[in-house]
PDB file of N, CA and C in Angstrom:
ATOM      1  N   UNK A   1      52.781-154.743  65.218  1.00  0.00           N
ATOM      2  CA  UNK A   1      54.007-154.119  65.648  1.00  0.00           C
ATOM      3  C   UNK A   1      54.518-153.132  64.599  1.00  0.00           C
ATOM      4  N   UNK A   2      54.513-153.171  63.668  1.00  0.00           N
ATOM      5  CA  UNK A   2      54.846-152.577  61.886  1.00  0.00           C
ATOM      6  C   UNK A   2      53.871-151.283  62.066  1.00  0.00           C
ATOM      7  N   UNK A   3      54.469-149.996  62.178  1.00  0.00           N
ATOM      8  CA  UNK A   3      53.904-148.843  61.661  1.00  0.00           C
ATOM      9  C   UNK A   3      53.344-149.044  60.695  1.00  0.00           C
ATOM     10  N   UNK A   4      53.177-149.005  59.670  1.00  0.00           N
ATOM     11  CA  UNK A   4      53.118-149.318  58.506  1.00  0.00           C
ATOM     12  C   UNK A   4      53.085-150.530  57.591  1.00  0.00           C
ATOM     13  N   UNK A   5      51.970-150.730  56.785  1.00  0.00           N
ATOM     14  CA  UNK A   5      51.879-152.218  56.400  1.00  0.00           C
ATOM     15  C   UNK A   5      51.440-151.545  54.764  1.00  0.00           C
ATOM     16  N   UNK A   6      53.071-152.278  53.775  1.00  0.00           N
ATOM     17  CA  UNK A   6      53.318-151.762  52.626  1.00  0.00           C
ATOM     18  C   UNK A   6      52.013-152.319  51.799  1.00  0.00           C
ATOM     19  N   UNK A   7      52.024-154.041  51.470  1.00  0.00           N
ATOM     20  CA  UNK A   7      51.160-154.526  50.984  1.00  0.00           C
ATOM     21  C   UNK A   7      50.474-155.923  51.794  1.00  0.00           C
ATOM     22  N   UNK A   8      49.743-156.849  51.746  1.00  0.00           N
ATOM     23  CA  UNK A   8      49.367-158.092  52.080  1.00  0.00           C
ATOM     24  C   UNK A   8      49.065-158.906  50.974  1.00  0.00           C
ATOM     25  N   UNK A   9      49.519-160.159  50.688  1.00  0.00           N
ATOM     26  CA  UNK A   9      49.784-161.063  49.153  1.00  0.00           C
ATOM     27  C   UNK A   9      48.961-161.883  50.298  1.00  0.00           C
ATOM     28  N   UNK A  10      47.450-162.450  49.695  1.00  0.00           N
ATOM     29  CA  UNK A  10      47.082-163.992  50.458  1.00  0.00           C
ATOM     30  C   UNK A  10      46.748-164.603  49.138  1.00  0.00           C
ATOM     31  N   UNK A  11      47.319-165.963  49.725  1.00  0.00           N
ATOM     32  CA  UNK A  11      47.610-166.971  48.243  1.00  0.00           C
ATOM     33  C   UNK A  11      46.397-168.121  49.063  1.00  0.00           C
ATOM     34  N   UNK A  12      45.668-168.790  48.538  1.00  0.00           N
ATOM     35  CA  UNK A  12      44.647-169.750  48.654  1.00  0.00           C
ATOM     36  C   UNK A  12      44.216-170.157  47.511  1.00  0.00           C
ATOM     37  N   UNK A  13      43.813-171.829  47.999  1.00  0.00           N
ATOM     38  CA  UNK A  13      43.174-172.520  46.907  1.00  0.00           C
ATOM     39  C   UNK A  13      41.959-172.897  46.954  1.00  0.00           C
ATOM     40  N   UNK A  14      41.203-172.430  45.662  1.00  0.00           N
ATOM     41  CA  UNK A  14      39.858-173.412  45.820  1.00  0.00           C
ATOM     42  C   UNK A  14      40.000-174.831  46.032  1.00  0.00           C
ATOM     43  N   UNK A  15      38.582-174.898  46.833  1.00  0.00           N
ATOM     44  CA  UNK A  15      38.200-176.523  46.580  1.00  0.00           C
ATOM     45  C   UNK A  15      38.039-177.354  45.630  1.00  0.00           C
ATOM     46  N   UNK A  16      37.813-178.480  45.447  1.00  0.00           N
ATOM     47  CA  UNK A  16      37.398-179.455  44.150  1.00  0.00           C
ATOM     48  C   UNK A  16      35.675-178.991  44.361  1.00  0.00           C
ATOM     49  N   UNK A  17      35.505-178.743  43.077  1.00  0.00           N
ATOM     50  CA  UNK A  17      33.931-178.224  42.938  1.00  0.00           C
ATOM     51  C   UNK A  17      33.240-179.037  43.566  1.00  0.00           C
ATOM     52  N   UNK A  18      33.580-180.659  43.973  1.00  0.00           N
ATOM     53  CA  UNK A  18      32.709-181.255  44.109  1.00  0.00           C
ATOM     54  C   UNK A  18      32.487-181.692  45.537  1.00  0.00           C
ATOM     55  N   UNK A  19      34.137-181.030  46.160  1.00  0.00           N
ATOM     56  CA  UNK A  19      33.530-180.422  47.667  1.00  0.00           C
ATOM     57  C   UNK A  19      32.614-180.515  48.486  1.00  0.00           C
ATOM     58  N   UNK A  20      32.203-180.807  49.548  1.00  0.00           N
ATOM     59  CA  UNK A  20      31.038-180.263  49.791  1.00  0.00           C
ATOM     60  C   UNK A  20      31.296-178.740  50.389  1.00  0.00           C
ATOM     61  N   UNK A  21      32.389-178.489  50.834  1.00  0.00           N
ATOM     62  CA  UNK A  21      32.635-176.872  51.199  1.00  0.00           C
ATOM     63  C   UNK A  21      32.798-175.914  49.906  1.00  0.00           C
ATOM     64  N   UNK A  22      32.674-176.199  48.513  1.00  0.00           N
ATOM     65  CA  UNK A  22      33.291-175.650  47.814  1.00  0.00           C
ATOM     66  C   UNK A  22      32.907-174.137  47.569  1.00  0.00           C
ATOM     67  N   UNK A  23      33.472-173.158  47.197  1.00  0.00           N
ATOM     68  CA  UNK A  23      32.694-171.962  46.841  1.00  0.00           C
ATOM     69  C   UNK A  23      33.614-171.501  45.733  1.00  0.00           C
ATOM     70  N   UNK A  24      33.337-170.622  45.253  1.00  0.00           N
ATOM     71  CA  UNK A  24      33.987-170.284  43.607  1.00  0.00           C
ATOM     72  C   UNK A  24      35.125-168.959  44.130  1.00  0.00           C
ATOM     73  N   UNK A  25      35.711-169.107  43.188  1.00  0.00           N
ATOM     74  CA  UNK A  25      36.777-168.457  43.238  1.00  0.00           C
ATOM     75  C   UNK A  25      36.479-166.909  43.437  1.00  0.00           C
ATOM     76  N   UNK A  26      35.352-166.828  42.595  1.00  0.00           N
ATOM     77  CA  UNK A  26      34.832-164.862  42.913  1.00  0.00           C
ATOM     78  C   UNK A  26      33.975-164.804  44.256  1.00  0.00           C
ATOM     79  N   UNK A  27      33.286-166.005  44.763  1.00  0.00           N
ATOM     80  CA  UNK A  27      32.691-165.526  46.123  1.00  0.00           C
ATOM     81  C   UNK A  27      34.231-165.871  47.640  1.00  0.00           C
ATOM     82  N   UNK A  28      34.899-166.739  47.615  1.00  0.00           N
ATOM     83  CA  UNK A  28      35.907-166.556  48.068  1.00  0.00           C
ATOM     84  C   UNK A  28      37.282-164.843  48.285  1.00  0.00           C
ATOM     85  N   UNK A  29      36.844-164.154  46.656  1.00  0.00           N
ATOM     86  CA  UNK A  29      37.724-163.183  46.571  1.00  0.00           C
ATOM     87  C   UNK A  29      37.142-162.127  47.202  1.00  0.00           C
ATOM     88  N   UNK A  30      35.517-161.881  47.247  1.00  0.00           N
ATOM     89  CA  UNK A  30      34.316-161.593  47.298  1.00  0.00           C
ATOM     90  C   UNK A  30      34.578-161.259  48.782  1.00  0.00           C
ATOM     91  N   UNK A  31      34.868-162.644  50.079  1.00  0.00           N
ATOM     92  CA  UNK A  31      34.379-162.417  51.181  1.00  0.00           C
ATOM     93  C   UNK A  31      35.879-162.268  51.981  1.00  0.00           C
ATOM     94  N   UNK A  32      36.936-162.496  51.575  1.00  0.00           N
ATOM     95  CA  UNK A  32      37.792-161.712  51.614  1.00  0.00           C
ATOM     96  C   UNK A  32      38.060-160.182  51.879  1.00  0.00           C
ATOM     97  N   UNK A  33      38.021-159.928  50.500  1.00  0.00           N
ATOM     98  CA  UNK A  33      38.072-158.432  50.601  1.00  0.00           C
ATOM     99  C   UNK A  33      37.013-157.615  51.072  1.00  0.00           C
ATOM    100  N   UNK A  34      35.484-158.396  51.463  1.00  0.00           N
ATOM    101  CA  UNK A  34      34.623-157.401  52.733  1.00  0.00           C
ATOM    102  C   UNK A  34      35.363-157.918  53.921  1.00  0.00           C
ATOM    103  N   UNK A  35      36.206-159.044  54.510  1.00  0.00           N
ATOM    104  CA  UNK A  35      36.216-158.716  55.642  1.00  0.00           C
ATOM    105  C   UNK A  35      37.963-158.248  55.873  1.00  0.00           C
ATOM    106  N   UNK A  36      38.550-158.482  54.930  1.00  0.00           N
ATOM    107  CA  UNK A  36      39.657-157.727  54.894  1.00  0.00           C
ATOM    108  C   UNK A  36      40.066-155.863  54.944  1.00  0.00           C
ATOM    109  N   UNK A  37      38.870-155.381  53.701  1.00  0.00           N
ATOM    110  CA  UNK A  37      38.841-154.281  53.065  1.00  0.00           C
ATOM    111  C   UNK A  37      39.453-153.187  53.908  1.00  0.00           C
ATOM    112  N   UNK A  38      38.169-153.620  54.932  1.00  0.00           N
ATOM    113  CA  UNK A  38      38.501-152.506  56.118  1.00  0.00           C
ATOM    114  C   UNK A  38      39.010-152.265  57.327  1.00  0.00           C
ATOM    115  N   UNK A  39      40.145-153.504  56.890  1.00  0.00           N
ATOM    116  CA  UNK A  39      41.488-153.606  58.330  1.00  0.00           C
ATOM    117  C   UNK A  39      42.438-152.717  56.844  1.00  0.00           C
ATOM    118  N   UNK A  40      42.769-152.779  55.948  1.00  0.00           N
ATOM    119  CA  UNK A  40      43.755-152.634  55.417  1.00  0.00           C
ATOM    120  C   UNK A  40      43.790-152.704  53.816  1.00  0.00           C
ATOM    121  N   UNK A  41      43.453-151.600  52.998  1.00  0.00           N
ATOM    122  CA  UNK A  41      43.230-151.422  51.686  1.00  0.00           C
ATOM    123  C   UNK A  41      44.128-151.534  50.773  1.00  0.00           C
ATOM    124  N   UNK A  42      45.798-152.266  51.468  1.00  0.00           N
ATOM    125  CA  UNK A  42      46.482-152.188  50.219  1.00  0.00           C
ATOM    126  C   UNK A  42      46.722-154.435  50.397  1.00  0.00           C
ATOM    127  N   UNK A  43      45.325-154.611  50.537  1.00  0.00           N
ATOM    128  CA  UNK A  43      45.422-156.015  50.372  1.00  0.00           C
ATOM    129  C   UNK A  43      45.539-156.898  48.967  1.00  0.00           C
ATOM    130  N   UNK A  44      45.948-157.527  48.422  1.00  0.00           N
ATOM    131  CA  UNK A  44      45.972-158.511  47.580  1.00  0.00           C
ATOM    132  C   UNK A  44      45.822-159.880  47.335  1.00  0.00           C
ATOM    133  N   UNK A  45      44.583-160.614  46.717  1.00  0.00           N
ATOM    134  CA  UNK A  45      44.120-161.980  46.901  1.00  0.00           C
ATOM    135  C   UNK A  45      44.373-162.761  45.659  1.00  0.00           C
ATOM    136  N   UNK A  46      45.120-163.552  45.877  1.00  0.00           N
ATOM    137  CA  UNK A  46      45.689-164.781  44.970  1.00  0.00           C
ATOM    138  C   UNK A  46      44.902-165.723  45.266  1.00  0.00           C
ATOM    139  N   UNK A  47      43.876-166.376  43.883  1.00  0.00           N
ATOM    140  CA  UNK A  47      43.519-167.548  44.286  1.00  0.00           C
ATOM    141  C   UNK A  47      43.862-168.622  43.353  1.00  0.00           C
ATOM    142  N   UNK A  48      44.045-169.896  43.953  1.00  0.00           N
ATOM    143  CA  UNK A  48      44.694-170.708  42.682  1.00  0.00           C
ATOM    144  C   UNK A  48      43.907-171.942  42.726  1.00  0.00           C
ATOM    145  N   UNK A  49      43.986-172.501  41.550  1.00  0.00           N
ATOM    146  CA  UNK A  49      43.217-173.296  40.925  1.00  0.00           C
ATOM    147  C   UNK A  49      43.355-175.130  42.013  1.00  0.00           C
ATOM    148  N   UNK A  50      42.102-175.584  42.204  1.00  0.00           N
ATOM    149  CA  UNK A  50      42.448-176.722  42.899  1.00  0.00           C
ATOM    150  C   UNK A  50      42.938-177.463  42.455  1.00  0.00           C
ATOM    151  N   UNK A  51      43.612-177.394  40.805  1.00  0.00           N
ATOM    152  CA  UNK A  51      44.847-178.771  40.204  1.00  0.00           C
ATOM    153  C   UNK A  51      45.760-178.094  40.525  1.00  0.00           C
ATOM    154  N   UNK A  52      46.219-176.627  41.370  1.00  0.00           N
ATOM    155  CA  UNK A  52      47.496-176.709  41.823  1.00  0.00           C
ATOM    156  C   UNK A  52      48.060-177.388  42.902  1.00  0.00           C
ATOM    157  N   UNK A  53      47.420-178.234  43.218  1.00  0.00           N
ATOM    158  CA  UNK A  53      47.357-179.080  44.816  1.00  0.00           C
ATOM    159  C   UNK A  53      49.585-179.094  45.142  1.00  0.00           C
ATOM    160  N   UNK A  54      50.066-179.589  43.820  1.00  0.00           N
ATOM    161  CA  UNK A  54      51.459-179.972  44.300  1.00  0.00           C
ATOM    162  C   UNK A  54      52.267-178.415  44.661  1.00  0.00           C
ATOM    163  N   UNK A  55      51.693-177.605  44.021  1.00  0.00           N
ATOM    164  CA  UNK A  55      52.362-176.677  43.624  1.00  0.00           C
ATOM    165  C   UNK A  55      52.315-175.230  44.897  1.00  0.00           C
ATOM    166  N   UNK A  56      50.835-175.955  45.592  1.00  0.00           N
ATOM    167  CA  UNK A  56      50.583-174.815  47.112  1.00  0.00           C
ATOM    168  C   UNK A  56      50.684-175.587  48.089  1.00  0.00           C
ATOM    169  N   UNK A  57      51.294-174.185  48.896  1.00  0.00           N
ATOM    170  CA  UNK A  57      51.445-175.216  50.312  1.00  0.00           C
ATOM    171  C   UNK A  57      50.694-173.705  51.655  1.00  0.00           C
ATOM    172  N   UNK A  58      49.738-174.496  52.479  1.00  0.00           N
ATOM    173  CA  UNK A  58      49.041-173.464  53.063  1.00  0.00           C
ATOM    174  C   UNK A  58      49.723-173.677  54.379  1.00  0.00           C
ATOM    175  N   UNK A  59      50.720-174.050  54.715  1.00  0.00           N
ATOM    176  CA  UNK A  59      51.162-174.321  56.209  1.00  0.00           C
ATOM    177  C   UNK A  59      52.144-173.314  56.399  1.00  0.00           C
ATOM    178  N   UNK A  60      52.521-172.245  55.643  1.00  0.00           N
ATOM    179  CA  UNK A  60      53.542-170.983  55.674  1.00  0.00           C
ATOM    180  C   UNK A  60      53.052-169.788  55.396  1.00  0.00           C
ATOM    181  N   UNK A  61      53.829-168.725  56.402  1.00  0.00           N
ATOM    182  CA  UNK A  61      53.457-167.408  56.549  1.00  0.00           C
ATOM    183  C   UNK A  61      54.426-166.642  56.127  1.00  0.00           C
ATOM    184  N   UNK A  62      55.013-166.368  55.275  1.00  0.00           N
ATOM    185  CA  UNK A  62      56.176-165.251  55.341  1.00  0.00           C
ATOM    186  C   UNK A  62      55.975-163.715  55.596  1.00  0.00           C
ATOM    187  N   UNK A  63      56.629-163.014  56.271  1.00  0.00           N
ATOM    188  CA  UNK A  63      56.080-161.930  56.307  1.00  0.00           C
ATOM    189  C   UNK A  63      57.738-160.619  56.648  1.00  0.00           C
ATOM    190  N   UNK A  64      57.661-159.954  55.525  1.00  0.00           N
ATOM    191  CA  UNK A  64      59.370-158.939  55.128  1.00  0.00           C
ATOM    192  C   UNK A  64      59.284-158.012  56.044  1.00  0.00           C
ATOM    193  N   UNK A  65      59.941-157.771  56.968  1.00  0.00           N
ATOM    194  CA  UNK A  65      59.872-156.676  57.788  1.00  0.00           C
ATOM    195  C   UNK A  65      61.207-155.642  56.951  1.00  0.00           C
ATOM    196  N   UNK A  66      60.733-154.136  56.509  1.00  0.00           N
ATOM    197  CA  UNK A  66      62.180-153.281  56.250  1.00  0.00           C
ATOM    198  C   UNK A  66      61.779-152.292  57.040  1.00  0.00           C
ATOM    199  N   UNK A  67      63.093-152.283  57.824  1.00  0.00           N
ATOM    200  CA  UNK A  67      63.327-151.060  58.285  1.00  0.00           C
ATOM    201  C   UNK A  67      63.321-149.495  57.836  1.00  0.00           C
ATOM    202  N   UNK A  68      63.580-148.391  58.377  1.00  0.00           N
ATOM    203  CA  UNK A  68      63.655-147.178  57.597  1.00  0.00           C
ATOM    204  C   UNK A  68      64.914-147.014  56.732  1.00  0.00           C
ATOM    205  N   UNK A  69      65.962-147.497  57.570  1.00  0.00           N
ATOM    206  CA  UNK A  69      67.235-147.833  56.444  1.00  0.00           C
ATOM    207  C   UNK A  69      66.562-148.344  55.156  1.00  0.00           C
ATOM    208  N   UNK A  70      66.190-149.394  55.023  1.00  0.00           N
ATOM    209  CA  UNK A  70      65.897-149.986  53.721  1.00  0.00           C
ATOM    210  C   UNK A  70      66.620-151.491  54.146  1.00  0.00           C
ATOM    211  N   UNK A  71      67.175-152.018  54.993  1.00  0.00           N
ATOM    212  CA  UNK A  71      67.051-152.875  55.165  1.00  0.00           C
ATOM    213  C   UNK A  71      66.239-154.118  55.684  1.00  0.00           C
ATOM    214  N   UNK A  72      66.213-155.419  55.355  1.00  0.00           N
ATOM    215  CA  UNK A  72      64.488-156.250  55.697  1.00  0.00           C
ATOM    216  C   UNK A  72      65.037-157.268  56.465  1.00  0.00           C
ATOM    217  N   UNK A  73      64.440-157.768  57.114  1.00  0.00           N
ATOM    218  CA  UNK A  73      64.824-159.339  57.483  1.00  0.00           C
ATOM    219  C   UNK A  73      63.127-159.988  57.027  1.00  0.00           C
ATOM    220  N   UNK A  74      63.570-161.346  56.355  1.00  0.00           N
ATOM    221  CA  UNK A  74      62.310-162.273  56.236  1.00  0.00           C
ATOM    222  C   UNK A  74      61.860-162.810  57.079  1.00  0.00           C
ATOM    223  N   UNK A  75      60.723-162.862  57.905  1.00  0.00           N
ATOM    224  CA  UNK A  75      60.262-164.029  59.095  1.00  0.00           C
ATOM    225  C   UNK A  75      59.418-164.975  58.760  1.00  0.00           C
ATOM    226  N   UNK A  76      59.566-166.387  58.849  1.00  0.00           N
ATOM    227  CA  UNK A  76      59.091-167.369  58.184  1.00  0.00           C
ATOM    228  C   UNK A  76      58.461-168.015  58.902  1.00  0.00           C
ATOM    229  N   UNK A  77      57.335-168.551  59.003  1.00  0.00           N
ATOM    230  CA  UNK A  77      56.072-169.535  59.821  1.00  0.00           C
ATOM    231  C   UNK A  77      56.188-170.425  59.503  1.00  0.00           C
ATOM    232  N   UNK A  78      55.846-171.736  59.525  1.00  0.00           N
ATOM    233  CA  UNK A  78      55.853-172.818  59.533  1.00  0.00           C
ATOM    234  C   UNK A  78      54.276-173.275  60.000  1.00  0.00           C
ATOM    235  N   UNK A  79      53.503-173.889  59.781  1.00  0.00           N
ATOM    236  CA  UNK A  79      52.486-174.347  60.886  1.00  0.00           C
ATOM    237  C   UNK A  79      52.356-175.962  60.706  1.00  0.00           C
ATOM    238  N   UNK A  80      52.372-176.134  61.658  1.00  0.00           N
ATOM    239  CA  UNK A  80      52.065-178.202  61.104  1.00  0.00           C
ATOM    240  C   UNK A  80      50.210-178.467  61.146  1.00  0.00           C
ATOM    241  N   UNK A  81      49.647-177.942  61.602  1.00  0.00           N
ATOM    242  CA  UNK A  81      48.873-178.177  60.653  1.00  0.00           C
ATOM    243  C   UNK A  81      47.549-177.139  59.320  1.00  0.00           C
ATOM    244  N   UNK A  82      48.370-176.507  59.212  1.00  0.00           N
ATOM    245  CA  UNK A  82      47.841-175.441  58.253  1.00  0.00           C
ATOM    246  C   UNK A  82      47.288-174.299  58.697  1.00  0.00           C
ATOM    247  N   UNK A  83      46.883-173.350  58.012  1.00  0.00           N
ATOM    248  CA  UNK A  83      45.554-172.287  58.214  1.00  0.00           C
ATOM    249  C   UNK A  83      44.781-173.050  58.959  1.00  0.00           C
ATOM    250  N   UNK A  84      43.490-173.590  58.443  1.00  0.00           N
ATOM    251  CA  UNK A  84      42.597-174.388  58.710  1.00  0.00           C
ATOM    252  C   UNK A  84      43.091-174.640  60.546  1.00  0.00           C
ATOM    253  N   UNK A  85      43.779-175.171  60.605  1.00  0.00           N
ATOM    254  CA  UNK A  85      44.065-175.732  61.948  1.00  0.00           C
ATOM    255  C   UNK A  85      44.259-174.385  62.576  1.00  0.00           C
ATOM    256  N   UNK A  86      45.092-173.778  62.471  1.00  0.00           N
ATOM    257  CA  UNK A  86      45.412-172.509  62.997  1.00  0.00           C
ATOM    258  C   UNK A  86      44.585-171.614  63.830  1.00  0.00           C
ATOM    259  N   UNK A  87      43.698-171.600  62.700  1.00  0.00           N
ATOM    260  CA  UNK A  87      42.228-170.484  62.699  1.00  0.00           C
ATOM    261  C   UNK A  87      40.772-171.064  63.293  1.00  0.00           C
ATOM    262  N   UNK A  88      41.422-172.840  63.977  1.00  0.00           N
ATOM    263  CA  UNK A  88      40.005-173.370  64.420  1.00  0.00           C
ATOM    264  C   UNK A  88      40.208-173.666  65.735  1.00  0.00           C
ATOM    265  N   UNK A  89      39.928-172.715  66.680  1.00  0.00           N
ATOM    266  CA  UNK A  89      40.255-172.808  68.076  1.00  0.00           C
ATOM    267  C   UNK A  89      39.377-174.254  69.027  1.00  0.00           C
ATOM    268  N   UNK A  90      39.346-175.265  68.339  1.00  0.00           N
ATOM    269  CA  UNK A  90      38.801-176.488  69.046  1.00  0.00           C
ATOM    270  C   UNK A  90      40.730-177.424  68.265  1.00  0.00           C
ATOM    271  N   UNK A  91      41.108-177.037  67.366  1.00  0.00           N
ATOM    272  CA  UNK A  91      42.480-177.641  66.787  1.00  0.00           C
ATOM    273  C   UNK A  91      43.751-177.085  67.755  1.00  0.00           C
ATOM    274  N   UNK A  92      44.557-178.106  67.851  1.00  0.00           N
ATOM    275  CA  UNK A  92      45.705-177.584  67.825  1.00  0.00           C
ATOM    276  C   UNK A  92      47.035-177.740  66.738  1.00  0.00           C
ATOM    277  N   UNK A  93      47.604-176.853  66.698  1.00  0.00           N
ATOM    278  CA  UNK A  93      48.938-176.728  65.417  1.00  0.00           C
ATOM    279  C   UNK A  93      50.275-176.395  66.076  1.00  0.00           C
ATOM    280  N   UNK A  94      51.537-176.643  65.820  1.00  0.00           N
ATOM    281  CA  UNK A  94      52.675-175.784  66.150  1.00  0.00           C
ATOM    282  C   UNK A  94      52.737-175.078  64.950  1.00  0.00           C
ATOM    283  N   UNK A  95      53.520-174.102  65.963  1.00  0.00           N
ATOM    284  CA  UNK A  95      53.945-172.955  64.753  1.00  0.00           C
ATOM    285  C   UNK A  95      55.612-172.722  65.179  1.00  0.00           C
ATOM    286  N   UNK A  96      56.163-173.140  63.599  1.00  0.00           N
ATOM    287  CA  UNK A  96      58.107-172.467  64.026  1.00  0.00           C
ATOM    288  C   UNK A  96      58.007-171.816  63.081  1.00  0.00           C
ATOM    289  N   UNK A  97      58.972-170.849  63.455  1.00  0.00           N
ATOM    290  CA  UNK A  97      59.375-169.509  63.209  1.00  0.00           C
ATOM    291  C   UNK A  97      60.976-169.769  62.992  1.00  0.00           C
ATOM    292  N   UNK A  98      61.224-169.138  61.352  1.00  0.00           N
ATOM    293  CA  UNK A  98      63.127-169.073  61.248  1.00  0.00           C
ATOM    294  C   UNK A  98      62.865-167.812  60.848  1.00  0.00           C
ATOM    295  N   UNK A  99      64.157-167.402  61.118  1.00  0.00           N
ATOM    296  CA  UNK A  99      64.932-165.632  60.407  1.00  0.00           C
ATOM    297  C   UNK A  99      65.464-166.078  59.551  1.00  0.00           C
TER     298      UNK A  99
END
């Protein structure tokens, strides 16, 4: 809907190495930005360490809409059960939404 898309911040955590899904932090940033690159070049990938477990939470989307005024409203996601769930069309998740 957004003419214009200023930047994209995606925050994710590696796995515990010992995982069996695990992949490293540079092939994660790696397959990202090929399949990101070329929807949208002013992307940005945060990845954080799997002892941040308390400290991330993957079940939220925020996303700043500003107008041409210069004014924004924040729109906030919620998902109950994460990305993961979100993005696996055999799952189901709710998703709420606050202003």
């Amino acid at each position: 809907m957004a003419k214009e898309v200023e930047k994209i911040v995606i925050h994710c955590r590696e796995l515990h190495y010992k995982d069996a899904n695990y992949e490293s932090s540079y092939r994660i940033n790696d397959g990202l930005e090929a399949t990101l690159k070329p929807l949208i070049d002013k992307v940005s990938i945060e990845i954080h360490s799997f002892k941040d477990k308390k400290n991330f939470h993957d079940r939220s989307v925020d996303i700043r809409m500003i107008d041409a005024d210069g004014s924004s409203v924040l729109h906030k996601y919620d998902l109950s059960g994460g990305i993961d769930k979100l993005m696996d069309i055999k799952a189901e998740t709710k998703v709420y939404r606050y202003e």
